[in-house]
PDB file of N, CA and C in Angstrom:
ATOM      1  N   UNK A   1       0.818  -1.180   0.000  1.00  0.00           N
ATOM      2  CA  UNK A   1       0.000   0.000   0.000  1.00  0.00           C
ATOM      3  C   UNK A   1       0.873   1.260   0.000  1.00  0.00           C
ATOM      4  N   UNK A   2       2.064   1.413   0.819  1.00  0.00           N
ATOM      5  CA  UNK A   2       2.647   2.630   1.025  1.00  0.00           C
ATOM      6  C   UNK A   2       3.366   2.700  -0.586  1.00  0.00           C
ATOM      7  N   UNK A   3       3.849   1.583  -0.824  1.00  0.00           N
ATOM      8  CA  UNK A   3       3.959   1.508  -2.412  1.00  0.00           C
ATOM      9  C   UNK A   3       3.675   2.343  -3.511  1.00  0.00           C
ATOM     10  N   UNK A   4       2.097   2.097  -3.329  1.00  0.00           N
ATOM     11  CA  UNK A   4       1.334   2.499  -4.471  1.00  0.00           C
ATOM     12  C   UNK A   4       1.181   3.925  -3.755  1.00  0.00           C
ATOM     13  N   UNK A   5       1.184   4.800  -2.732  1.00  0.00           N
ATOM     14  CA  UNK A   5       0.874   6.086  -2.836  1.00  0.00           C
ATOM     15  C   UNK A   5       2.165   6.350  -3.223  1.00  0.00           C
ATOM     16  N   UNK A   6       3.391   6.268  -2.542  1.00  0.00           N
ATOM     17  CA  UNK A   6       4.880   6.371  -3.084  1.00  0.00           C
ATOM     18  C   UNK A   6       4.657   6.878  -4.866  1.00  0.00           C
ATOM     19  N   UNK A   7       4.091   5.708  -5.808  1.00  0.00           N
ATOM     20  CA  UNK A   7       4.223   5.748  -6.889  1.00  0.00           C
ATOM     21  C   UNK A   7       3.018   6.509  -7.609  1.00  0.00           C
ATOM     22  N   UNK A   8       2.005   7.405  -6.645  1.00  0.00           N
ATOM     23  CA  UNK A   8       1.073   7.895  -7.233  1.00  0.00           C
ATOM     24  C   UNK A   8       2.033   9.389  -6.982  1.00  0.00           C
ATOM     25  N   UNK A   9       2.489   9.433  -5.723  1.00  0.00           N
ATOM     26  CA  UNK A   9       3.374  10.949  -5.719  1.00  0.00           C
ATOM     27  C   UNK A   9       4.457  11.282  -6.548  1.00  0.00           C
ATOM     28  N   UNK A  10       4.682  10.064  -6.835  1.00  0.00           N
ATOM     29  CA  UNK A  10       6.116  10.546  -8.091  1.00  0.00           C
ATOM     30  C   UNK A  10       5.335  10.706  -9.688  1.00  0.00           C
ATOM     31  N   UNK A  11       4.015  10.386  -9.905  1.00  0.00           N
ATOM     32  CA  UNK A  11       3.454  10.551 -10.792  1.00  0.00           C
ATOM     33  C   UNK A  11       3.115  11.874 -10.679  1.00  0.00           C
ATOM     34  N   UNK A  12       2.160  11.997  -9.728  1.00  0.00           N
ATOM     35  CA  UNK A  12       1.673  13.678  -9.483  1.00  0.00           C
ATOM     36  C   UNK A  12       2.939  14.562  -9.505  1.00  0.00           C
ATOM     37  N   UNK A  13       3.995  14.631  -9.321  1.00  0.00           N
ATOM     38  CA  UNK A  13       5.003  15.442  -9.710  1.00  0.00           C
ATOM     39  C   UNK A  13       5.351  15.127 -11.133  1.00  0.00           C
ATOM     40  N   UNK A  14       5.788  14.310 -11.891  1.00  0.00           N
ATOM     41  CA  UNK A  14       6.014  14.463 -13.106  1.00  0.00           C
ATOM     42  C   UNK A  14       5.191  15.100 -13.870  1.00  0.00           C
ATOM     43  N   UNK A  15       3.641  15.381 -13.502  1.00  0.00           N
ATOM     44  CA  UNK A  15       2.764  15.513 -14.429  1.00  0.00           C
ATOM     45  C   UNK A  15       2.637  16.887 -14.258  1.00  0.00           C
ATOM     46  N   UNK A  16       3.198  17.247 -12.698  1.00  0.00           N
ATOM     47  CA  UNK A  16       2.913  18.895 -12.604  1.00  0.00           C
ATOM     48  C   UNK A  16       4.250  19.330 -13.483  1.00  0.00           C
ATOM     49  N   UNK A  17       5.041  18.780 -13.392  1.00  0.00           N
ATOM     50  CA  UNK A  17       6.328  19.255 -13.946  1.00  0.00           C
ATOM     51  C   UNK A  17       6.204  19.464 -15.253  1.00  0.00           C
ATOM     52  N   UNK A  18       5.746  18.401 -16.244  1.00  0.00           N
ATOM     53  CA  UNK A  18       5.625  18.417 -17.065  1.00  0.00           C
ATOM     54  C   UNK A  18       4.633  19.648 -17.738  1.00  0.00           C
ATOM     55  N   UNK A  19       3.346  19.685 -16.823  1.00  0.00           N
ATOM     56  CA  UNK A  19       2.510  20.258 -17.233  1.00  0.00           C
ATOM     57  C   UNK A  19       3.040  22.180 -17.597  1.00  0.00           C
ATOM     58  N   UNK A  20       3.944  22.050 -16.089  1.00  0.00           N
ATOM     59  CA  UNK A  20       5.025  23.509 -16.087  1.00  0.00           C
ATOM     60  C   UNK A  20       6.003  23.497 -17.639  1.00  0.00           C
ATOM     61  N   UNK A  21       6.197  22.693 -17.869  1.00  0.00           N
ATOM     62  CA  UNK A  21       7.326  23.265 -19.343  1.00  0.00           C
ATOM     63  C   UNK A  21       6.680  23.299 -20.208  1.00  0.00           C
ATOM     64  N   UNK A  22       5.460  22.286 -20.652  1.00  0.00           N
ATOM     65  CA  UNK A  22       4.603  22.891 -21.477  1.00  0.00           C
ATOM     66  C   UNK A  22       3.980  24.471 -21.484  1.00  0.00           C
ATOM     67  N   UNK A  23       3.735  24.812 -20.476  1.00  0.00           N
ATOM     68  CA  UNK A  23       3.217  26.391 -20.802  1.00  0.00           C
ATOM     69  C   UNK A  23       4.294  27.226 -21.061  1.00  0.00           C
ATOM     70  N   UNK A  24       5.403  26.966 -20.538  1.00  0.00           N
ATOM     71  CA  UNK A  24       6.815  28.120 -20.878  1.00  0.00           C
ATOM     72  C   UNK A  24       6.762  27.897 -22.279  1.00  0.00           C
ATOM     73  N   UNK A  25       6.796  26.749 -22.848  1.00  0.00           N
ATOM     74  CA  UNK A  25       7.082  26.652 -24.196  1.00  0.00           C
ATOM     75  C   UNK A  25       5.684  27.251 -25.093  1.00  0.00           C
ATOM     76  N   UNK A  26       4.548  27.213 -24.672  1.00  0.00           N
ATOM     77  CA  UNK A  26       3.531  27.779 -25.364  1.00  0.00           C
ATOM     78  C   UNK A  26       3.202  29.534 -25.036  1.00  0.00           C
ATOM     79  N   UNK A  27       3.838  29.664 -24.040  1.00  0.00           N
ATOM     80  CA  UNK A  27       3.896  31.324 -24.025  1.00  0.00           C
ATOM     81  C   UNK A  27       4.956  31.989 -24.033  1.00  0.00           C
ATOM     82  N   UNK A  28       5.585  31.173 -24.713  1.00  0.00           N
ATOM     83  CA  UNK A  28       7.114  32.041 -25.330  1.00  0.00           C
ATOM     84  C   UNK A  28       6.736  31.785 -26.856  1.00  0.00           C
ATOM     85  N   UNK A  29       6.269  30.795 -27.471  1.00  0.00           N
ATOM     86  CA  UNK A  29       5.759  30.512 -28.818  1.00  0.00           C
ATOM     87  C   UNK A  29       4.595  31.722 -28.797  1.00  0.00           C
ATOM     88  N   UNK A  30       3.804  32.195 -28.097  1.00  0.00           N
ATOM     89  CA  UNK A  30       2.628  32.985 -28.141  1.00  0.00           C
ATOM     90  C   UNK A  30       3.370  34.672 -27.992  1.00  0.00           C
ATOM     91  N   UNK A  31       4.416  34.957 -27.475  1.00  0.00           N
ATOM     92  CA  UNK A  31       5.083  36.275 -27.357  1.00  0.00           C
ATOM     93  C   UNK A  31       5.953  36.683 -28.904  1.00  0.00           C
ATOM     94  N   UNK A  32       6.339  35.349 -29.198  1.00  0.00           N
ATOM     95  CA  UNK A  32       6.966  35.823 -30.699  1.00  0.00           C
ATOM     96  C   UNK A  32       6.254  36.119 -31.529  1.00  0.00           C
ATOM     97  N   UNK A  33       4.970  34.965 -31.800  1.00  0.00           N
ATOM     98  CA  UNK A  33       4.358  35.398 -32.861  1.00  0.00           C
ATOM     99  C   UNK A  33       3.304  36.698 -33.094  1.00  0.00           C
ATOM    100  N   UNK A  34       2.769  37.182 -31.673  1.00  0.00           N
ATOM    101  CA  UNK A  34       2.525  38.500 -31.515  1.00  0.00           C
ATOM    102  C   UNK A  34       3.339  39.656 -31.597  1.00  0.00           C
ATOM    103  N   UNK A  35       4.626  39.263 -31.494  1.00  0.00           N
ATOM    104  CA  UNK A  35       5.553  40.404 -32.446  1.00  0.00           C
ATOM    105  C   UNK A  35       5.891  40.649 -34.088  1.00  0.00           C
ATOM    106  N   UNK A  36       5.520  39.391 -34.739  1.00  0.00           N
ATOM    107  CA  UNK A  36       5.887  39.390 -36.162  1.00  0.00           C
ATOM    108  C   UNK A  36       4.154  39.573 -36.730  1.00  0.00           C
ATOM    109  N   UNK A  37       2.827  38.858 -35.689  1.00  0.00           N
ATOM    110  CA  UNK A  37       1.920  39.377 -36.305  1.00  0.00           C
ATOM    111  C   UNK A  37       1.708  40.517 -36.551  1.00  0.00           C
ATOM    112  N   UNK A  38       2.216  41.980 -35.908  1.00  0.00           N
ATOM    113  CA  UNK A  38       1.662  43.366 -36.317  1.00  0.00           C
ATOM    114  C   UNK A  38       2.328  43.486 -37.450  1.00  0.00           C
ATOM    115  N   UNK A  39       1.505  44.080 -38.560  1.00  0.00           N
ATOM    116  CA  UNK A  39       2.140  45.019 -39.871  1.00  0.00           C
ATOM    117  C   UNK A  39       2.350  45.866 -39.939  1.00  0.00           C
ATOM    118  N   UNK A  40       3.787  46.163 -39.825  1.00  0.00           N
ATOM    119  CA  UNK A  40       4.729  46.917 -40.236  1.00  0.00           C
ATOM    120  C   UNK A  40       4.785  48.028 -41.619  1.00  0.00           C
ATOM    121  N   UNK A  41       4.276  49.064 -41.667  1.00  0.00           N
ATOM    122  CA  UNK A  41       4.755  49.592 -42.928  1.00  0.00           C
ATOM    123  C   UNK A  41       5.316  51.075 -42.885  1.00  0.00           C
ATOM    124  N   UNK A  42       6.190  51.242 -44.617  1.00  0.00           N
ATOM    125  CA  UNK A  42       6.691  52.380 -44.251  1.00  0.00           C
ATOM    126  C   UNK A  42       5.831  54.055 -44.007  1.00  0.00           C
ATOM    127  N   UNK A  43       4.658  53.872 -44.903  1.00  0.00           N
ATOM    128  CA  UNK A  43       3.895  54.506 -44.858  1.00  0.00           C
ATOM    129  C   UNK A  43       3.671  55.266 -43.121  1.00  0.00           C
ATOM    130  N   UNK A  44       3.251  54.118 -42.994  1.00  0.00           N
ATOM    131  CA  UNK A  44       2.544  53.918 -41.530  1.00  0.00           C
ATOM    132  C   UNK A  44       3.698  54.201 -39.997  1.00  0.00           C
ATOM    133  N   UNK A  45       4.470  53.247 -40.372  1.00  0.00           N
ATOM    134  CA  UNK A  45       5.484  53.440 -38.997  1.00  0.00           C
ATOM    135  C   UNK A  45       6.719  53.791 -39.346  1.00  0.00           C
ATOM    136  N   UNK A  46       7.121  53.841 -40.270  1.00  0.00           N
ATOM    137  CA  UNK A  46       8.806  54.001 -40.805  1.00  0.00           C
ATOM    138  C   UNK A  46       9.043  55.436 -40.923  1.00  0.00           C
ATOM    139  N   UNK A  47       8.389  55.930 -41.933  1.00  0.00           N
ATOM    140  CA  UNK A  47       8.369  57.605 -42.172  1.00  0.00           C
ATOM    141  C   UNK A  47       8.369  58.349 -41.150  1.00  0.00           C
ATOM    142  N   UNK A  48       7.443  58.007 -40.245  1.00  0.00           N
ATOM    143  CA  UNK A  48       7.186  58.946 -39.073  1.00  0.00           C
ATOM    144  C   UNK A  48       8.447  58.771 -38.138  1.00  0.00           C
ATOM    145  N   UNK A  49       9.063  57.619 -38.120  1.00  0.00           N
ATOM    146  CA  UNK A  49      10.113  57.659 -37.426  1.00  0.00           C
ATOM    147  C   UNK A  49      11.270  58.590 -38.174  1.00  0.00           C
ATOM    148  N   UNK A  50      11.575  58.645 -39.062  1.00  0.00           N
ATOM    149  CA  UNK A  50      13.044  58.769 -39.998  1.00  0.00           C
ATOM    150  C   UNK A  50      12.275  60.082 -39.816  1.00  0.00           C
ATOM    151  N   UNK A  51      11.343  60.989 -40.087  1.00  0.00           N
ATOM    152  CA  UNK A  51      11.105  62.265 -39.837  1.00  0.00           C
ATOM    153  C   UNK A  51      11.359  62.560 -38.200  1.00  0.00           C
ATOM    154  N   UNK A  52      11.138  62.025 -37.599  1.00  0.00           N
ATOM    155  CA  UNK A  52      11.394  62.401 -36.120  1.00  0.00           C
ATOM    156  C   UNK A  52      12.681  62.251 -35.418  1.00  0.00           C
ATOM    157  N   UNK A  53      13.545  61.171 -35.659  1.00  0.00           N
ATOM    158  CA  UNK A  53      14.802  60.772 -35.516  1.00  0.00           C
ATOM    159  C   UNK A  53      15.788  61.080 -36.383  1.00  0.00           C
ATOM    160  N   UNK A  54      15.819  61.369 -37.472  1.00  0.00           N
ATOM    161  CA  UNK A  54      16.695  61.196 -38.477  1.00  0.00           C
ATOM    162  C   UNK A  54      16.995  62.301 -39.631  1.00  0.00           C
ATOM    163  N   UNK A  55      15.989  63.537 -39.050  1.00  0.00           N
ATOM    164  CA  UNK A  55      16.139  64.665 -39.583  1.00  0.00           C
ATOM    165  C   UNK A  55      16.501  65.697 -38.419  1.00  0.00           C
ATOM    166  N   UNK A  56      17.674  66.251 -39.641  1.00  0.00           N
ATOM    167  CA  UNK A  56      17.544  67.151 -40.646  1.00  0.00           C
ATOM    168  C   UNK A  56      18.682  66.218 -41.430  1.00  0.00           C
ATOM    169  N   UNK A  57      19.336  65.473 -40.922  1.00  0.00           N
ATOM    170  CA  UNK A  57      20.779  65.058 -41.449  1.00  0.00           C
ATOM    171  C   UNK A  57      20.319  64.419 -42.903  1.00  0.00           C
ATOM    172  N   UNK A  58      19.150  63.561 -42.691  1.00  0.00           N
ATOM    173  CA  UNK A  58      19.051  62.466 -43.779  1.00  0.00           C
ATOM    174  C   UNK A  58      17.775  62.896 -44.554  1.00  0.00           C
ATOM    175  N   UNK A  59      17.280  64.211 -44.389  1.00  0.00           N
ATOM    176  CA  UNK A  59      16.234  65.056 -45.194  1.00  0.00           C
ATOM    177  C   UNK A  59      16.698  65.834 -45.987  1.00  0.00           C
ATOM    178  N   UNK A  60      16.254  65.700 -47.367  1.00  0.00           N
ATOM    179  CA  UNK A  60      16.562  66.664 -48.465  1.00  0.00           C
ATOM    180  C   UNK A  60      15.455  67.823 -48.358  1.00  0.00           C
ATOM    181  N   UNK A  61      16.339  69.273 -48.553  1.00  0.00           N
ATOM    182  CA  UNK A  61      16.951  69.398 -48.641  1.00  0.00           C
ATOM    183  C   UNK A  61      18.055  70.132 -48.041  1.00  0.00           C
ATOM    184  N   UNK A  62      17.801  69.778 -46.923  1.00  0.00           N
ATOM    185  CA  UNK A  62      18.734  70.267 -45.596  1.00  0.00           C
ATOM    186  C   UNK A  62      20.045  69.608 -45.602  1.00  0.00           C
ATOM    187  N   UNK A  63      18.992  68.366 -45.687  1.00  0.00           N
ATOM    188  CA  UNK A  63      20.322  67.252 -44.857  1.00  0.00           C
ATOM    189  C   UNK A  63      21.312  66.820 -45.896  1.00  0.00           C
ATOM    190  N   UNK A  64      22.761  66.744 -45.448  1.00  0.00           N
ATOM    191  CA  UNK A  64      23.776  66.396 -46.565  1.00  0.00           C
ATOM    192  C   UNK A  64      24.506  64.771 -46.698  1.00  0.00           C
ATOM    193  N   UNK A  65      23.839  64.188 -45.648  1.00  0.00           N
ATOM    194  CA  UNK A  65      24.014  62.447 -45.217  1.00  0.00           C
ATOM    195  C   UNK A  65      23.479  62.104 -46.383  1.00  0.00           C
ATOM    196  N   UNK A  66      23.517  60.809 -46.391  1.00  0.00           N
ATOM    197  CA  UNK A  66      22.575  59.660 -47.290  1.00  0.00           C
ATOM    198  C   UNK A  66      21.282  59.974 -47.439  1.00  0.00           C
ATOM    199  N   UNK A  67      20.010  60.534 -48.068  1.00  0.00           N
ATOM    200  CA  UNK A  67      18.970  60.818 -47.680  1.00  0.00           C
ATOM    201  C   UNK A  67      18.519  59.132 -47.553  1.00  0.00           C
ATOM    202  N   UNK A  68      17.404  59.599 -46.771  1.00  0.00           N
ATOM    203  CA  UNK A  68      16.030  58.490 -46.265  1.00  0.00           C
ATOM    204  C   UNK A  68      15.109  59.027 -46.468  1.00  0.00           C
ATOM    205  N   UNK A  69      14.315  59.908 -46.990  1.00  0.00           N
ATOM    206  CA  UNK A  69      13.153  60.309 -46.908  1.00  0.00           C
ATOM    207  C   UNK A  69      11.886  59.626 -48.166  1.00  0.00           C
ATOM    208  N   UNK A  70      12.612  58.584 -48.827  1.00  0.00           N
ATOM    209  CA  UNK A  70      11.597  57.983 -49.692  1.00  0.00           C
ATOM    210  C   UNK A  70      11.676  56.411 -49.797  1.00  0.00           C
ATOM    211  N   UNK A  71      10.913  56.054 -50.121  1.00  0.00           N
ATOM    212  CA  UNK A  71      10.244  54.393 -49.032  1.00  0.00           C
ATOM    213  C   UNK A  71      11.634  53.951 -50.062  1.00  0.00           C
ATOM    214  N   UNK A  72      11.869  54.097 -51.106  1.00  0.00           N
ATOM    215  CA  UNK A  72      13.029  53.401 -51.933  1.00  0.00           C
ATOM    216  C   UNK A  72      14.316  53.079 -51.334  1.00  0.00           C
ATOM    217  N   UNK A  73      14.975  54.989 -51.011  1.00  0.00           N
ATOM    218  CA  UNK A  73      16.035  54.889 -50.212  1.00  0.00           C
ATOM    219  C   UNK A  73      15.826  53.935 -48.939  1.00  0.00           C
ATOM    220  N   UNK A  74      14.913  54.013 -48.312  1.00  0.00           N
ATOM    221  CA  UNK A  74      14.927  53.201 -47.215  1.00  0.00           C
ATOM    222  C   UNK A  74      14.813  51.717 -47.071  1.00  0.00           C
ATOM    223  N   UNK A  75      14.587  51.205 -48.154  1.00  0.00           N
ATOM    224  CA  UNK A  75      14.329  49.801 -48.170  1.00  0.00           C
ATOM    225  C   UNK A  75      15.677  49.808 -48.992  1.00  0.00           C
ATOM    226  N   UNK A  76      16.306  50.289 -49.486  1.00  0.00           N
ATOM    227  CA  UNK A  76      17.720  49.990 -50.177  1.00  0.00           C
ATOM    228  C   UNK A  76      18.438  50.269 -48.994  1.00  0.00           C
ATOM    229  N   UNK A  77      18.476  51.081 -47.884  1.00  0.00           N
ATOM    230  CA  UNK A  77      19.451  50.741 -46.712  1.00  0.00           C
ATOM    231  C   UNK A  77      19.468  50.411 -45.423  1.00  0.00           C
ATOM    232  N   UNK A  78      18.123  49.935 -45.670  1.00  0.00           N
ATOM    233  CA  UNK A  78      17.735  49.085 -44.142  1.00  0.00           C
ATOM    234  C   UNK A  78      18.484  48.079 -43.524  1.00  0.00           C
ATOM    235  N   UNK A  79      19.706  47.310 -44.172  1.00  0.00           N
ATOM    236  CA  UNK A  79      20.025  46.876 -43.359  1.00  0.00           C
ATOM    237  C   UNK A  79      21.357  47.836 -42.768  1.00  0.00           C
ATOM    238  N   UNK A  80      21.888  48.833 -43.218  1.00  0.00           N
ATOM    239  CA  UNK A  80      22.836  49.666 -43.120  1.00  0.00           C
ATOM    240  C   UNK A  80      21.762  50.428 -41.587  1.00  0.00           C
ATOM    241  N   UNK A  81      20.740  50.808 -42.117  1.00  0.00           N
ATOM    242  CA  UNK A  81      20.236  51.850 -40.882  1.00  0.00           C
ATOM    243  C   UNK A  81      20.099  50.781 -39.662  1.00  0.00           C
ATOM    244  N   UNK A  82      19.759  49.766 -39.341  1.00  0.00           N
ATOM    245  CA  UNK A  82      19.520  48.557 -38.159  1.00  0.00           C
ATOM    246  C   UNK A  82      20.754  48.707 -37.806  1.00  0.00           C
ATOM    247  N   UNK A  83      21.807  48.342 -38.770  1.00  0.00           N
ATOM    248  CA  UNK A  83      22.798  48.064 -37.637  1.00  0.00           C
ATOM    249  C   UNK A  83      23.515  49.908 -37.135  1.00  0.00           C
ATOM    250  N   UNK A  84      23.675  50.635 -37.632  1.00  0.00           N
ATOM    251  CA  UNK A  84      24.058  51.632 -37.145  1.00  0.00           C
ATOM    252  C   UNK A  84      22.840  52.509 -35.852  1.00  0.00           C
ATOM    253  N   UNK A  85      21.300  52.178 -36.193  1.00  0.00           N
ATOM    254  CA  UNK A  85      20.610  52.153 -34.712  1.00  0.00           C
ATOM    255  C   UNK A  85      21.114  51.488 -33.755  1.00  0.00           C
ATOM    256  N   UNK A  86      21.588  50.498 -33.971  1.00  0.00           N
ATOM    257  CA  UNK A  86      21.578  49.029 -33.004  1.00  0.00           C
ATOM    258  C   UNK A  86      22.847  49.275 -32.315  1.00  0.00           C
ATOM    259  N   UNK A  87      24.073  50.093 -32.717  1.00  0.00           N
ATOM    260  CA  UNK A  87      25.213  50.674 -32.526  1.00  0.00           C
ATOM    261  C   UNK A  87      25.101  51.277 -30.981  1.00  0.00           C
ATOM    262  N   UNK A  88      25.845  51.163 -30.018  1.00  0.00           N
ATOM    263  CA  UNK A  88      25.972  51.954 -28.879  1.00  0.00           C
ATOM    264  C   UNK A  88      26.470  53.889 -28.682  1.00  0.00           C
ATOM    265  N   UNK A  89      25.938  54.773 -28.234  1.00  0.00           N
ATOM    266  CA  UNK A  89      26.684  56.190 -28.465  1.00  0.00           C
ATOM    267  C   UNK A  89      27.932  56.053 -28.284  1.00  0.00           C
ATOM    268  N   UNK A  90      29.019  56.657 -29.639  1.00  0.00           N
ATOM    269  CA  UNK A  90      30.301  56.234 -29.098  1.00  0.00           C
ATOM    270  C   UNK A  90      30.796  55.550 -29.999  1.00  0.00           C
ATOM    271  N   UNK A  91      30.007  54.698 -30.256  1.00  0.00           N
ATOM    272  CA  UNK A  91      30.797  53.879 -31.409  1.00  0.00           C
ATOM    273  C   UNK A  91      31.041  54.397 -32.731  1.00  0.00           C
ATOM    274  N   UNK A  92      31.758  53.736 -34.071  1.00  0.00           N
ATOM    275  CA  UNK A  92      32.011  54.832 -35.163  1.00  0.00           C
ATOM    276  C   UNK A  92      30.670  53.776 -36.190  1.00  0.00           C
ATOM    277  N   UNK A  93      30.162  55.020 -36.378  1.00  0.00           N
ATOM    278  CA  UNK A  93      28.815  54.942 -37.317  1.00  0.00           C
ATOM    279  C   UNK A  93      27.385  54.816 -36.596  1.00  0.00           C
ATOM    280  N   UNK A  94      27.481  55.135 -35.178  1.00  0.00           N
ATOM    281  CA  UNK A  94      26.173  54.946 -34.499  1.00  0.00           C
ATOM    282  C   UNK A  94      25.153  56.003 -34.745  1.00  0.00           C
ATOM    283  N   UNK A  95      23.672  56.098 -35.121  1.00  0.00           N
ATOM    284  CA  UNK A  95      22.879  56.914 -35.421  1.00  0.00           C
ATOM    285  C   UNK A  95      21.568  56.738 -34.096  1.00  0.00           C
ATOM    286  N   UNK A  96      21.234  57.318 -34.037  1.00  0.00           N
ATOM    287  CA  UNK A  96      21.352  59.209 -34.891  1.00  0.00           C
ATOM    288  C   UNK A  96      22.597  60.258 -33.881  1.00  0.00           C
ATOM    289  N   UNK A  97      23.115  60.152 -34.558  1.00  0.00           N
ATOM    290  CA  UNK A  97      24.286  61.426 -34.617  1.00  0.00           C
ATOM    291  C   UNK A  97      23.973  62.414 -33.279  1.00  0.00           C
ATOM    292  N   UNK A  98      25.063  62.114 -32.663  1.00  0.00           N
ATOM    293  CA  UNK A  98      24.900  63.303 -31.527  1.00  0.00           C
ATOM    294  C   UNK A  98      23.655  63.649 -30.517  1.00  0.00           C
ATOM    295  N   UNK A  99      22.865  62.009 -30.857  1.00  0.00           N
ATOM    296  CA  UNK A  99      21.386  62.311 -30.120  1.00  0.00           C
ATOM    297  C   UNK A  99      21.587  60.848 -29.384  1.00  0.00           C
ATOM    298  N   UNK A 100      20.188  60.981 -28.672  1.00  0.00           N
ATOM    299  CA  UNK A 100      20.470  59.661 -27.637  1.00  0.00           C
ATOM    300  C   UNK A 100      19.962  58.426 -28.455  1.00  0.00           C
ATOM    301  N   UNK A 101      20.472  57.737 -28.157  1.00  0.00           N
ATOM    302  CA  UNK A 101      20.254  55.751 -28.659  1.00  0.00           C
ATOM    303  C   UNK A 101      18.760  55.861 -28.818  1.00  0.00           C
ATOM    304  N   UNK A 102      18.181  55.271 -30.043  1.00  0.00           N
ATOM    305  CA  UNK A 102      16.618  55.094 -30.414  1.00  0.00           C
ATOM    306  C   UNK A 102      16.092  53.772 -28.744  1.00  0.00           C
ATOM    307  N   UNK A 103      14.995  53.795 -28.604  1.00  0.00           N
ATOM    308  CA  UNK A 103      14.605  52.928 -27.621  1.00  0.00           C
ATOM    309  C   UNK A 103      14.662  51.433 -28.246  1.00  0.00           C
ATOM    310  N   UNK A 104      14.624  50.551 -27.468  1.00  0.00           N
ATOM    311  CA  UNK A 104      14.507  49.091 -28.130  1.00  0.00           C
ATOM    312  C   UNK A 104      13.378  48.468 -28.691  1.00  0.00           C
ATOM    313  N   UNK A 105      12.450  49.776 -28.413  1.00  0.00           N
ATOM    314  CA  UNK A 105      10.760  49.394 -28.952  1.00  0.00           C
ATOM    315  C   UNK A 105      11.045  49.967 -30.648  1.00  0.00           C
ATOM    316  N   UNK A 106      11.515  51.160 -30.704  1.00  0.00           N
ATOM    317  CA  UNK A 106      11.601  51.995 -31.853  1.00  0.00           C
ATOM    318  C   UNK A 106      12.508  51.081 -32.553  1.00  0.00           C
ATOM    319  N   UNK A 107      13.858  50.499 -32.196  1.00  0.00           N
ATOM    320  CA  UNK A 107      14.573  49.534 -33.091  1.00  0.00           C
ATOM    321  C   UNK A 107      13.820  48.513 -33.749  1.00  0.00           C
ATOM    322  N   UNK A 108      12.960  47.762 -32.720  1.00  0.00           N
ATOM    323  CA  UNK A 108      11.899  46.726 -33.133  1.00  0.00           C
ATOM    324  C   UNK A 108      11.631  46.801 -34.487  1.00  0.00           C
ATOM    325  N   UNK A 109      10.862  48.124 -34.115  1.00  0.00           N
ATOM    326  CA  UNK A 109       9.739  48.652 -35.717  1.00  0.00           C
ATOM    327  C   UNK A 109      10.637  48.450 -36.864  1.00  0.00           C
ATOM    328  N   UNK A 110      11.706  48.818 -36.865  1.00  0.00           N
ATOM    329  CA  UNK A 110      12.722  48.879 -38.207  1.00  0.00           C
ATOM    330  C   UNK A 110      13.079  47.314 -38.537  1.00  0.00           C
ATOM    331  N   UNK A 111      13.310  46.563 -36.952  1.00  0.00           N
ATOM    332  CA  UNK A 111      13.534  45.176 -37.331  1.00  0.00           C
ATOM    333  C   UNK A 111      12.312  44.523 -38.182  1.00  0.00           C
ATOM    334  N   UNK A 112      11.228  44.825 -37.301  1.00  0.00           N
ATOM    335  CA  UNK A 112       9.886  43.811 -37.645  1.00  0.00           C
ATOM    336  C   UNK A 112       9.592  44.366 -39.488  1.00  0.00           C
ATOM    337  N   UNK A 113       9.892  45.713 -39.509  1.00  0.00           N
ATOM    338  CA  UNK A 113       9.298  46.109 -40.925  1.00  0.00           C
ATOM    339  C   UNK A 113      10.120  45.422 -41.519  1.00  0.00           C
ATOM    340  N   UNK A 114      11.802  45.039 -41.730  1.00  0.00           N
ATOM    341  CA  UNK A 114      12.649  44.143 -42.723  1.00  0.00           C
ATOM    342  C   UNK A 114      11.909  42.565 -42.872  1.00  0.00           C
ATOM    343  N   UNK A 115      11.945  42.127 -41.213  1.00  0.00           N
ATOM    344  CA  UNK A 115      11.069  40.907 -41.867  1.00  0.00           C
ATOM    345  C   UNK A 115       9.748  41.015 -42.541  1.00  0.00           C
ATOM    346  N   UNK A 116       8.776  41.835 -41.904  1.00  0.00           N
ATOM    347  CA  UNK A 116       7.603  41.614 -42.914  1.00  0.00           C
ATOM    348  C   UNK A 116       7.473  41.738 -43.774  1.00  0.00           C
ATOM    349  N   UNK A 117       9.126  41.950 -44.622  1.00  0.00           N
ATOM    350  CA  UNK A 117       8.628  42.282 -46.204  1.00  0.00           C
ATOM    351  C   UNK A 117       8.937  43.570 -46.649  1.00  0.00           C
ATOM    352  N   UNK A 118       9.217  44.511 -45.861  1.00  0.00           N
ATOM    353  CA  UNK A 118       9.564  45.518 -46.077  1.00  0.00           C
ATOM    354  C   UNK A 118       8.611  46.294 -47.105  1.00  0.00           C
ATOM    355  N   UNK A 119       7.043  46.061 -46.394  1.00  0.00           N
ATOM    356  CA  UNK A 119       5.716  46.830 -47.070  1.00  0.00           C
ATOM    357  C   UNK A 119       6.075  48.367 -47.051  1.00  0.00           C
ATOM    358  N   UNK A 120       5.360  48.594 -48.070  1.00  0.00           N
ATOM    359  CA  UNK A 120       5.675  50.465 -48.409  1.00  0.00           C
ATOM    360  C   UNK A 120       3.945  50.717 -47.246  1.00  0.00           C
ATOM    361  N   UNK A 121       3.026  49.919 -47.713  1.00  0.00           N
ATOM    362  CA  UNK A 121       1.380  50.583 -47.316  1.00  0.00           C
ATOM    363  C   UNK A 121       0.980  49.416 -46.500  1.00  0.00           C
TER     364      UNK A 121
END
């Protein structure tokens, strides 16, 4: 008899255990794909950033940098602009220039828009 509860308690723990890594693994699967589900576009989220961050330097016709101000240029140097956001202040080529580090939410947007395709609308 002491047996069989012995072997019902080592069951009831495996099953809680088990039951515990299953949800880590289904709500870490549920946090990614709610980051790649929002759509990303330049229209929509890109422009407004590169106007707010990234001017006057990279606005024609002020700015004398690389311009960004048209969905073309920007999808031709998106991966050039990620990694120089992604850059620490200090380092050589970190943007935006002489201003503070973009947030890691605002980097996101630039990441998530390359994977989704890099939609203009």
């Amino acid at each position: 008899m002491t047996q069989s509860i012995h072997m019902r308690k080592v069951y009831i723990f495996l099953f809680i255990g088990a039951s515990f890594l299953l949800q880590l693994c289904t709500t870490k699967k549920k946090a990614q794909n709610a980051t790649v589900a929002t759509k990303v576009t330049y229209v929509t989220d890109i422009q407004p950033l590169v106007v707010k961050h990234c001017s006057p330097c990279h606005i024609p016709p002020q700015g004398k940098k690389e311009p960004l101000n048209t969905y073309a240029a920007m999808k031709a140097e998106i991966d050039n602009v990620i990694e120089s956001i992604k850059k620490n202040p200090g380092e050589h080529g970190f943007m935006p220039a002489r201003r503070a580090k973009l947030s890691d939410s605002t980097i996101l947007v630039f990441e998530n828009w390359k994977k989704g395709g890099l939609l203009e609308q």
